[in-house]
PDB file of N, CA and C in Angstrom:
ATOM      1  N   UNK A   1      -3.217  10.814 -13.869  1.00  0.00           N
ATOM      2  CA  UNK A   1      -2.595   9.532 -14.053  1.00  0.00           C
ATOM      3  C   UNK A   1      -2.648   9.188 -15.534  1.00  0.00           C
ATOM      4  N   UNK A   2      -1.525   9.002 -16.065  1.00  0.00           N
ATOM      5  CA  UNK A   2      -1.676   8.649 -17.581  1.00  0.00           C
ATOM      6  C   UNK A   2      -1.740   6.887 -17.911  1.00  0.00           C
ATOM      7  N   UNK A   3      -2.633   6.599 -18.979  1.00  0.00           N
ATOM      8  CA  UNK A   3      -2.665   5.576 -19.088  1.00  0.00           C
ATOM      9  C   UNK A   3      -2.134   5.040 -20.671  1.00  0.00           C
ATOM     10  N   UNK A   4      -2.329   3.842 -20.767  1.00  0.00           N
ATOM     11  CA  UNK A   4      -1.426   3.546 -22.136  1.00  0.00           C
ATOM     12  C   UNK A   4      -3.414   3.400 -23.088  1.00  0.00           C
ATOM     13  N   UNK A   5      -3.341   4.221 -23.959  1.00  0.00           N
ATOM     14  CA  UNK A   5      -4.343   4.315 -25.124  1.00  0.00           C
ATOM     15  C   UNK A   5      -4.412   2.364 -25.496  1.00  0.00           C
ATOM     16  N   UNK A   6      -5.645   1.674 -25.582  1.00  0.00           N
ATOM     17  CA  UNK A   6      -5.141   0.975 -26.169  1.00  0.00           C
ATOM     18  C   UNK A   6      -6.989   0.464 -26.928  1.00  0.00           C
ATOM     19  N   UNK A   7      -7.203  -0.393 -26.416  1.00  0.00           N
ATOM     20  CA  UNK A   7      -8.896  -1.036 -27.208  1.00  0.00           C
ATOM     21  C   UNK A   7      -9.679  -0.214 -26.261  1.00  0.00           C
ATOM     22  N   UNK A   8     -11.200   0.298 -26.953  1.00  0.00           N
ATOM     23  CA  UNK A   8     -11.959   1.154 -26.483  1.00  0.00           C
ATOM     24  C   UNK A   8     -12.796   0.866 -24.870  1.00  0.00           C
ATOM     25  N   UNK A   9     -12.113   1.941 -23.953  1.00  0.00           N
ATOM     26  CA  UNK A   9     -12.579   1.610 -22.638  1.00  0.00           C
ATOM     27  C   UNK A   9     -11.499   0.822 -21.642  1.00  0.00           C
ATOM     28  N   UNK A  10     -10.692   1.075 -22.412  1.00  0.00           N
ATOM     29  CA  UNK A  10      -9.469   0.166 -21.455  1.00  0.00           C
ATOM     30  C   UNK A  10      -9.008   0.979 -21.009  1.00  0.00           C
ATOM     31  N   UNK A  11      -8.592   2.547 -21.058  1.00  0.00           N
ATOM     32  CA  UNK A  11      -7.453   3.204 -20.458  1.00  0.00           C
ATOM     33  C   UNK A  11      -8.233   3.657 -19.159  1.00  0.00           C
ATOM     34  N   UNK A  12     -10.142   3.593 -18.889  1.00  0.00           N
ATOM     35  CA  UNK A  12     -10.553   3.456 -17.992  1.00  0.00           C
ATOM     36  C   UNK A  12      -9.980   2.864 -16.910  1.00  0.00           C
ATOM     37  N   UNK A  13     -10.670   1.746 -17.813  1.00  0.00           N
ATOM     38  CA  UNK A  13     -10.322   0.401 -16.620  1.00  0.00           C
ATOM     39  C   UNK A  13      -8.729   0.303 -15.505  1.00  0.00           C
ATOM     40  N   UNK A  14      -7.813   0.416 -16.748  1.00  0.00           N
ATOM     41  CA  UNK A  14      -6.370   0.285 -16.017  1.00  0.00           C
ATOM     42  C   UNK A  14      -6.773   1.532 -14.923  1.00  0.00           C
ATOM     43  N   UNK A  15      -6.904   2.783 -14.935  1.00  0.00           N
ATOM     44  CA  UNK A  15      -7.242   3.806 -14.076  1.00  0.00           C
ATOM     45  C   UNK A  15      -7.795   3.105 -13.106  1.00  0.00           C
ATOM     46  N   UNK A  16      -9.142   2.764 -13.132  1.00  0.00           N
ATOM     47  CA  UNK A  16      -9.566   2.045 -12.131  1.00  0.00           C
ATOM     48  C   UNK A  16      -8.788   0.803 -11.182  1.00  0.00           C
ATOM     49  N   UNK A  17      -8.439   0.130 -11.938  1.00  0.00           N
ATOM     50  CA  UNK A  17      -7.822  -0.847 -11.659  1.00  0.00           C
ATOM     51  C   UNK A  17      -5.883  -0.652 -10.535  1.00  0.00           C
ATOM     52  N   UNK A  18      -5.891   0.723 -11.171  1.00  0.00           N
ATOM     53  CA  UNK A  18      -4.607   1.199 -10.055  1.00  0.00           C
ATOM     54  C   UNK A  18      -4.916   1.725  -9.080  1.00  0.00           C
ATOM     55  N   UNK A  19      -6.339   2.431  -9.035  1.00  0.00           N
ATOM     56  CA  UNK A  19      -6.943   3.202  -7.855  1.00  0.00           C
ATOM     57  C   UNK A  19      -6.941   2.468  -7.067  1.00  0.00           C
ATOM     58  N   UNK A  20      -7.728   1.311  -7.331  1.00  0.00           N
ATOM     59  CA  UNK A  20      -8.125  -0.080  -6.414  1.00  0.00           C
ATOM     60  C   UNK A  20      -7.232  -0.655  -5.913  1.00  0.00           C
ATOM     61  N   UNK A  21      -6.102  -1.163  -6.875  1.00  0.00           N
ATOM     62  CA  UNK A  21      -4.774  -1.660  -5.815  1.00  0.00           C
ATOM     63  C   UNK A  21      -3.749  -0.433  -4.870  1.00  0.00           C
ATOM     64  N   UNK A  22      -3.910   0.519  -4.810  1.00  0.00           N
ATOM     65  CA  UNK A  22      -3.849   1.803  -4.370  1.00  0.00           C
ATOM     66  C   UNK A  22      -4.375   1.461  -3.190  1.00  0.00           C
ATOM     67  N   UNK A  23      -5.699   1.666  -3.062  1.00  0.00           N
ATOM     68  CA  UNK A  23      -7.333   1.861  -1.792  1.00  0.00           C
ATOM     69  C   UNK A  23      -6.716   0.679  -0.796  1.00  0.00           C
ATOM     70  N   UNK A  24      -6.341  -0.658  -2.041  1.00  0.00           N
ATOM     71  CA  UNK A  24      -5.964  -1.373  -0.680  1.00  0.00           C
ATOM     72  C   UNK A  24      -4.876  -2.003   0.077  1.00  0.00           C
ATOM     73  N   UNK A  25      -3.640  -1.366  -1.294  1.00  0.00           N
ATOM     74  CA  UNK A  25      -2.659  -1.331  -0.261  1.00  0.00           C
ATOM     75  C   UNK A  25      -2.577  -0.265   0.948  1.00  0.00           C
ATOM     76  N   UNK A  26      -3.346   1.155   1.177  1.00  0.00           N
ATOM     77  CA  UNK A  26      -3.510   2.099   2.289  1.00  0.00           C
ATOM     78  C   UNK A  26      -4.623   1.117   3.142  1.00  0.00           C
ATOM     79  N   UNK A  27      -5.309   0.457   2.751  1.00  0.00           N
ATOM     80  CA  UNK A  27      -6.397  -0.490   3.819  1.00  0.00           C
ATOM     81  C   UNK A  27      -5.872  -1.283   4.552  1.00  0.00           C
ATOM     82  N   UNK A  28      -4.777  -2.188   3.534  1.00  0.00           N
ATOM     83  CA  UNK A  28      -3.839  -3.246   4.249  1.00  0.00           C
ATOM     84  C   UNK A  28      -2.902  -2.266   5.899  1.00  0.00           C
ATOM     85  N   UNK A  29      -2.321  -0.964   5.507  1.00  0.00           N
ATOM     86  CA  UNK A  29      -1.553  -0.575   6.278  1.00  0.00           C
ATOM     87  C   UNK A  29      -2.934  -0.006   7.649  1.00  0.00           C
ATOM     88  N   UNK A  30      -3.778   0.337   7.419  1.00  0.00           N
ATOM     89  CA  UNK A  30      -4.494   0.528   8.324  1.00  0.00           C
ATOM     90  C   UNK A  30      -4.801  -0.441   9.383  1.00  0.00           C
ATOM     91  N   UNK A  31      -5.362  -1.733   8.375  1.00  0.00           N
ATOM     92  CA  UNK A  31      -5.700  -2.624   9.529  1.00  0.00           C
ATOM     93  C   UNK A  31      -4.489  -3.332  10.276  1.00  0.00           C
ATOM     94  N   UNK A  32      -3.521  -3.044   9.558  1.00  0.00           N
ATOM     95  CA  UNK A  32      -1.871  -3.551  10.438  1.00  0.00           C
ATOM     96  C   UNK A  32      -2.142  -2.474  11.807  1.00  0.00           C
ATOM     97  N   UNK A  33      -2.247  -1.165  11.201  1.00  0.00           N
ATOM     98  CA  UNK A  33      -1.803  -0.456  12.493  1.00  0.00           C
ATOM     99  C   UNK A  33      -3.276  -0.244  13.474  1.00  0.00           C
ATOM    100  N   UNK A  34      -4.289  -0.717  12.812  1.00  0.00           N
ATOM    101  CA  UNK A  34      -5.330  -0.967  13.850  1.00  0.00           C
ATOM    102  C   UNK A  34      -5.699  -2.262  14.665  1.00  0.00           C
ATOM    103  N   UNK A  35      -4.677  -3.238  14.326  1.00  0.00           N
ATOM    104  CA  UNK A  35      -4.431  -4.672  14.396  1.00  0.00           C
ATOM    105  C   UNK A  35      -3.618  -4.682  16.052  1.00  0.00           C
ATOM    106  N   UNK A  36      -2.252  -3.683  15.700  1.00  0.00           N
ATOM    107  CA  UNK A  36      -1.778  -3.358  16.563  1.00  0.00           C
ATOM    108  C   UNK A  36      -2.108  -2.626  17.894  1.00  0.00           C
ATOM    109  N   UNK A  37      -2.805  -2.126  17.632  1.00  0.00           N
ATOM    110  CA  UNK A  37      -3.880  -1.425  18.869  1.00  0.00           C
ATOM    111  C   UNK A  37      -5.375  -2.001  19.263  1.00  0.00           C
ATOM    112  N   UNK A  38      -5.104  -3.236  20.376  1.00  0.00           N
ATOM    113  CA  UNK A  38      -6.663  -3.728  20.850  1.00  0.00           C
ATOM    114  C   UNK A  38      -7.614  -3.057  21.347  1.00  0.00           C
ATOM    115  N   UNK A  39      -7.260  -1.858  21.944  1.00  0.00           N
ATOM    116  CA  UNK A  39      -8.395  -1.004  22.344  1.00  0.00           C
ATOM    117  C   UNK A  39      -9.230  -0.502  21.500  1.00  0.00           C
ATOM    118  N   UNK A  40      -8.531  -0.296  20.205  1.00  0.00           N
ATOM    119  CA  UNK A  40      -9.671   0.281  18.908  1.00  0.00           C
ATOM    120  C   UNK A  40     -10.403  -0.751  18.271  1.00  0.00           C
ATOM    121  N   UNK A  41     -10.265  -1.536  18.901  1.00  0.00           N
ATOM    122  CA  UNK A  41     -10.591  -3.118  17.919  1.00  0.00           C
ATOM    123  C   UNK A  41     -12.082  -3.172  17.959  1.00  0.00           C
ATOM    124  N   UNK A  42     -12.874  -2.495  19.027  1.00  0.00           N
ATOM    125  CA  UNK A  42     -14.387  -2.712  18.959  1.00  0.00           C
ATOM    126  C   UNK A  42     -14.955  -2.294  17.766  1.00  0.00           C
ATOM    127  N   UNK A  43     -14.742  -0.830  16.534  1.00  0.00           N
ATOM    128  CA  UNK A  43     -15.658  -0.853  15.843  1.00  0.00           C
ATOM    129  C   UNK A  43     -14.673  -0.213  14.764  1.00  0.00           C
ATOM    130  N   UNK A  44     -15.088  -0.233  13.565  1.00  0.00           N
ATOM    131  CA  UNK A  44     -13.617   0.256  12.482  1.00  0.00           C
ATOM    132  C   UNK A  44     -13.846   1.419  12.126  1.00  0.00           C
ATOM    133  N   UNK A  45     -12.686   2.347  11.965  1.00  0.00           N
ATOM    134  CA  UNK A  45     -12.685   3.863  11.976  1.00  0.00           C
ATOM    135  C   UNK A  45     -13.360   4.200  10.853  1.00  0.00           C
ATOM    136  N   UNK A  46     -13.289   5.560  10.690  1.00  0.00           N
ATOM    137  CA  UNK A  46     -14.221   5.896   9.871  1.00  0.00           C
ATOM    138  C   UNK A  46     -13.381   6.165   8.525  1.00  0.00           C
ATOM    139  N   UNK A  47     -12.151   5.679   8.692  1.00  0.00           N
ATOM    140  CA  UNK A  47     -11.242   6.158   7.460  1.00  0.00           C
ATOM    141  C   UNK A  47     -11.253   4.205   7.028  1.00  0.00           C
ATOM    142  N   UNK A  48     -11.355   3.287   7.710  1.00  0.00           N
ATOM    143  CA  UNK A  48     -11.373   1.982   7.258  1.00  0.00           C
ATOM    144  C   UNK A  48     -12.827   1.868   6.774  1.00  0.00           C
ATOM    145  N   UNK A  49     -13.976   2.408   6.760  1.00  0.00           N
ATOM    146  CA  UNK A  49     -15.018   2.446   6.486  1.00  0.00           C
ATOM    147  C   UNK A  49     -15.277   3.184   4.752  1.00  0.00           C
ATOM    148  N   UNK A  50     -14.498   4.326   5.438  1.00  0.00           N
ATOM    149  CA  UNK A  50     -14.562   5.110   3.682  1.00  0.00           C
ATOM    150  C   UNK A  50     -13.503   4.438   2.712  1.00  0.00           C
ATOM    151  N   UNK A  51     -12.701   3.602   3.056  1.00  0.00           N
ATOM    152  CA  UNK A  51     -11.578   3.254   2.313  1.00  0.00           C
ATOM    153  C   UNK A  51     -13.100   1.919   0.959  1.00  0.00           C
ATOM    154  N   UNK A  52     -13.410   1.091   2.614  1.00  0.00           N
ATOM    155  CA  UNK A  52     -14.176  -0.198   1.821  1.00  0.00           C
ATOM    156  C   UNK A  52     -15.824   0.466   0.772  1.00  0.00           C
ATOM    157  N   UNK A  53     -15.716   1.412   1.446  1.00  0.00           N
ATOM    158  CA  UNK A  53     -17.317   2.039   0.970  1.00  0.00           C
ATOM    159  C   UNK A  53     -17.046   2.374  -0.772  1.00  0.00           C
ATOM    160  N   UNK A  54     -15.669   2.615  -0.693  1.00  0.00           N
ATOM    161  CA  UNK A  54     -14.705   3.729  -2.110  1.00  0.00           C
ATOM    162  C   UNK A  54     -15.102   2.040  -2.829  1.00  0.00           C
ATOM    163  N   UNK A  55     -14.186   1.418  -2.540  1.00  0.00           N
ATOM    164  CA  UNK A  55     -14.085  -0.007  -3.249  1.00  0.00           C
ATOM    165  C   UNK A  55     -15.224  -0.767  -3.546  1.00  0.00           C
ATOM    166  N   UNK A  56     -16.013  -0.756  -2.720  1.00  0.00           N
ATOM    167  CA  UNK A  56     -17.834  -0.687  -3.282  1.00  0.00           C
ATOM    168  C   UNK A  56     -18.010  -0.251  -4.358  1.00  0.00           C
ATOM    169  N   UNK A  57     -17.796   0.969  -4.333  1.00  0.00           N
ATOM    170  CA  UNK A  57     -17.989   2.252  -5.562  1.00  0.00           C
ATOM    171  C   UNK A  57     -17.462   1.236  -7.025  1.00  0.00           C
ATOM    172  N   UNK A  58     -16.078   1.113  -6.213  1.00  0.00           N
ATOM    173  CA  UNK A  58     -15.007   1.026  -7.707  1.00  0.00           C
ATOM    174  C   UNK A  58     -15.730  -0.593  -8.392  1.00  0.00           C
ATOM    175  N   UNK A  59     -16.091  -1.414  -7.304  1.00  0.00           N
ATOM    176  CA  UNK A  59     -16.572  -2.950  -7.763  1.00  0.00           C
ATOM    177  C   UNK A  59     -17.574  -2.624  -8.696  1.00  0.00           C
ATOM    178  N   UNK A  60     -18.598  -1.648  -8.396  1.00  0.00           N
ATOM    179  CA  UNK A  60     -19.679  -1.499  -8.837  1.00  0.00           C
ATOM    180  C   UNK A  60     -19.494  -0.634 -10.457  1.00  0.00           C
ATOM    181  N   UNK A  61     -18.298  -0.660 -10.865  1.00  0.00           N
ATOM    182  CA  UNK A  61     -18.124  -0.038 -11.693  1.00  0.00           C
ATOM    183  C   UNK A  61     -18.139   2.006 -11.814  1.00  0.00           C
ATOM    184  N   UNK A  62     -17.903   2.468 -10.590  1.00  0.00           N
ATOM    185  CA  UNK A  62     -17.747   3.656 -10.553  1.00  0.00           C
ATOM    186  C   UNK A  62     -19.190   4.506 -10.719  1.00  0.00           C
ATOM    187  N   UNK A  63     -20.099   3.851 -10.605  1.00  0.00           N
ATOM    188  CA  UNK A  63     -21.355   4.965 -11.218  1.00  0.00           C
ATOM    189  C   UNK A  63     -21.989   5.383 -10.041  1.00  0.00           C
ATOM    190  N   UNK A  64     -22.614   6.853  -9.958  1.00  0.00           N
ATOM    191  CA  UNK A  64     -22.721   7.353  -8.996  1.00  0.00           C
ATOM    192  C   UNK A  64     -24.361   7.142  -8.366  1.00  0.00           C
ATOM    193  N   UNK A  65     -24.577   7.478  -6.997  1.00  0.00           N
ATOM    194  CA  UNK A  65     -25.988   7.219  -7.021  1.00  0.00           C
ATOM    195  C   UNK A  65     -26.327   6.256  -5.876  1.00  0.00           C
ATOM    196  N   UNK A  66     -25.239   5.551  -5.056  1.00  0.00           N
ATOM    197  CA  UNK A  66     -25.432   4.967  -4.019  1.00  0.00           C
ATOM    198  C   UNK A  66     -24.632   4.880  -3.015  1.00  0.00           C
ATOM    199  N   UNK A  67     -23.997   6.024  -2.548  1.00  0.00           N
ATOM    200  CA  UNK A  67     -23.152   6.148  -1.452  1.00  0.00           C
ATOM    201  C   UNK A  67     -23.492   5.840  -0.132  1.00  0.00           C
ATOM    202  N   UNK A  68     -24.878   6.150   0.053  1.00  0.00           N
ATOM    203  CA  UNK A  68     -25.186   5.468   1.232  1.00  0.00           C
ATOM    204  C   UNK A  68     -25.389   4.122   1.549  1.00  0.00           C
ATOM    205  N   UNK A  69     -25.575   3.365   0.768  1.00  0.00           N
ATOM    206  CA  UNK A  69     -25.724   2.235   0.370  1.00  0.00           C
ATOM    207  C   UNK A  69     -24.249   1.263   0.467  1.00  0.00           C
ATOM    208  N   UNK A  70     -23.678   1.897  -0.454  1.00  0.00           N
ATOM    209  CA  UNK A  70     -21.957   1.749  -0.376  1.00  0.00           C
ATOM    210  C   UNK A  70     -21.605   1.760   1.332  1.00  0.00           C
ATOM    211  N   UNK A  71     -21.415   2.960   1.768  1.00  0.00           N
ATOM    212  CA  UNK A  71     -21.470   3.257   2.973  1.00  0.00           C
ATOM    213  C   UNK A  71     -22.154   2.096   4.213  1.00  0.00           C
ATOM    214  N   UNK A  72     -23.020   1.705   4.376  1.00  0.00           N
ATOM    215  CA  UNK A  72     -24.105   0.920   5.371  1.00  0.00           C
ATOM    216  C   UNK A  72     -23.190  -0.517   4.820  1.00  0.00           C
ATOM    217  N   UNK A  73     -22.962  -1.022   3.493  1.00  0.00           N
ATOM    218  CA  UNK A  73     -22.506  -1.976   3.208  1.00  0.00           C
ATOM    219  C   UNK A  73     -21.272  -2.172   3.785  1.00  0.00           C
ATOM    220  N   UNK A  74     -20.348  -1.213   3.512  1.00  0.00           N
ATOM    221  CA  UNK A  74     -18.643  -1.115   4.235  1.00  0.00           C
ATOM    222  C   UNK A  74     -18.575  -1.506   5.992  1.00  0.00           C
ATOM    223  N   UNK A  75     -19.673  -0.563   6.514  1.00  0.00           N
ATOM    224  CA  UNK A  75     -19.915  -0.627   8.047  1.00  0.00           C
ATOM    225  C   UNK A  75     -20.347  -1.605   8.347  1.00  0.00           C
ATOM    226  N   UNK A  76     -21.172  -2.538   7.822  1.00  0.00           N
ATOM    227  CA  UNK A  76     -21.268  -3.847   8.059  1.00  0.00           C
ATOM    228  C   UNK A  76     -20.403  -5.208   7.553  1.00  0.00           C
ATOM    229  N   UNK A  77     -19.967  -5.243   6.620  1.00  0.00           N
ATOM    230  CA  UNK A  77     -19.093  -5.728   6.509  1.00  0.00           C
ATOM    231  C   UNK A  77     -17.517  -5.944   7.655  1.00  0.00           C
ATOM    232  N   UNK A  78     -16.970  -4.424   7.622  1.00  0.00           N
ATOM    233  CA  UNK A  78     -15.963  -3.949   8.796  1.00  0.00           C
ATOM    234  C   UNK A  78     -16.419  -4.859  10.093  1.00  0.00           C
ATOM    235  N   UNK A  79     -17.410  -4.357  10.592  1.00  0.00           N
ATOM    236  CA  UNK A  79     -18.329  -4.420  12.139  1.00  0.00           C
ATOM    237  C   UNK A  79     -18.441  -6.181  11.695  1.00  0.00           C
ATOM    238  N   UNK A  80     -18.679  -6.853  11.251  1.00  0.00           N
ATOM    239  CA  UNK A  80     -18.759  -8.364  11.241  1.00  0.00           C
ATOM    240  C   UNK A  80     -17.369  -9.113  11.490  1.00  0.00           C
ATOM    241  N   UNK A  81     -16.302  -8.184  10.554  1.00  0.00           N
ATOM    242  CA  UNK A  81     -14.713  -8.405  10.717  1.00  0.00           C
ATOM    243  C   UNK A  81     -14.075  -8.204  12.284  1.00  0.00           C
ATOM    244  N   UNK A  82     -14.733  -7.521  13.128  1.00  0.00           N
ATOM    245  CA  UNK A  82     -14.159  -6.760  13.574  1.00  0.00           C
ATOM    246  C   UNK A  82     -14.808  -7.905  14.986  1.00  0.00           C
ATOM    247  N   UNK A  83     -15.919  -8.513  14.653  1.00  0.00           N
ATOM    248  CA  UNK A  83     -16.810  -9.503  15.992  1.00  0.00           C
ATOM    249  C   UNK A  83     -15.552 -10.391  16.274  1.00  0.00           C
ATOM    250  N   UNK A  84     -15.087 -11.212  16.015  1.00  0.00           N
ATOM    251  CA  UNK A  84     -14.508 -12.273  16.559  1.00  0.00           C
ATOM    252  C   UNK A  84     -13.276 -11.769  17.397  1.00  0.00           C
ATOM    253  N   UNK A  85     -12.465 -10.293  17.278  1.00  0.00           N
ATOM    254  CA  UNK A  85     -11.576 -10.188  17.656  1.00  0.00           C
ATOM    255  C   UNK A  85     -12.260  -9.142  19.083  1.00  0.00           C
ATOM    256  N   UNK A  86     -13.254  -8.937  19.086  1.00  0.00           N
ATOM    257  CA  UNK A  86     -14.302  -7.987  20.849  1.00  0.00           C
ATOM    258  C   UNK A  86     -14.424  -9.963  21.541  1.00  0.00           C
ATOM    259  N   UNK A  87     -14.666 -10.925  20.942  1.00  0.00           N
ATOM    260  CA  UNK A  87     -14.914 -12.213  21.636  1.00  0.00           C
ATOM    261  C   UNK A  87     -13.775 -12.681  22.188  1.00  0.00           C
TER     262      UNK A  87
END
């Protein structure tokens, strides 16, 4: 992905910053089409899990070292989203 050179640490950021609106426009289309299907509605897949776990990552500024963490955070988060619509 090419970025435009500009003040030091920015051509990062924009990178980052397209990944992220990227992660969640594919998140947005997931939970449409998992929205659409009530039977899956009890617990969120494991591709809506790795999508929010990634975006963890990216909030946190990309540094490596807590994926599981990332991970347990996404699944709970999801699984709290996901209570009102099993009620």
């Amino acid at each position: 992905m090419e970025t435009i050179q500009g003040r030091k640490g920015r051509p990062e950021r924009m990178k980052l910053k397209d990944k992220r609106n990227e992660i969640l426009q594919d998140r947005v289309s997931l939970i449409q089409s998992h929205a659409e299907n009530p039977s899956v509605n009890d617990k969120p897949s494991r591709e809506e899990i790795r999508l929010r776990a990634y975006e963890i990552y990216l909030e946190r500024g990309g540094l490596p070292g807590n994926e599981l963490d990332d991970w347990l955070q996404a699944e709970r988060e999801l699984e709290r989203l996901a209570l009102p619509k099993a009620n």
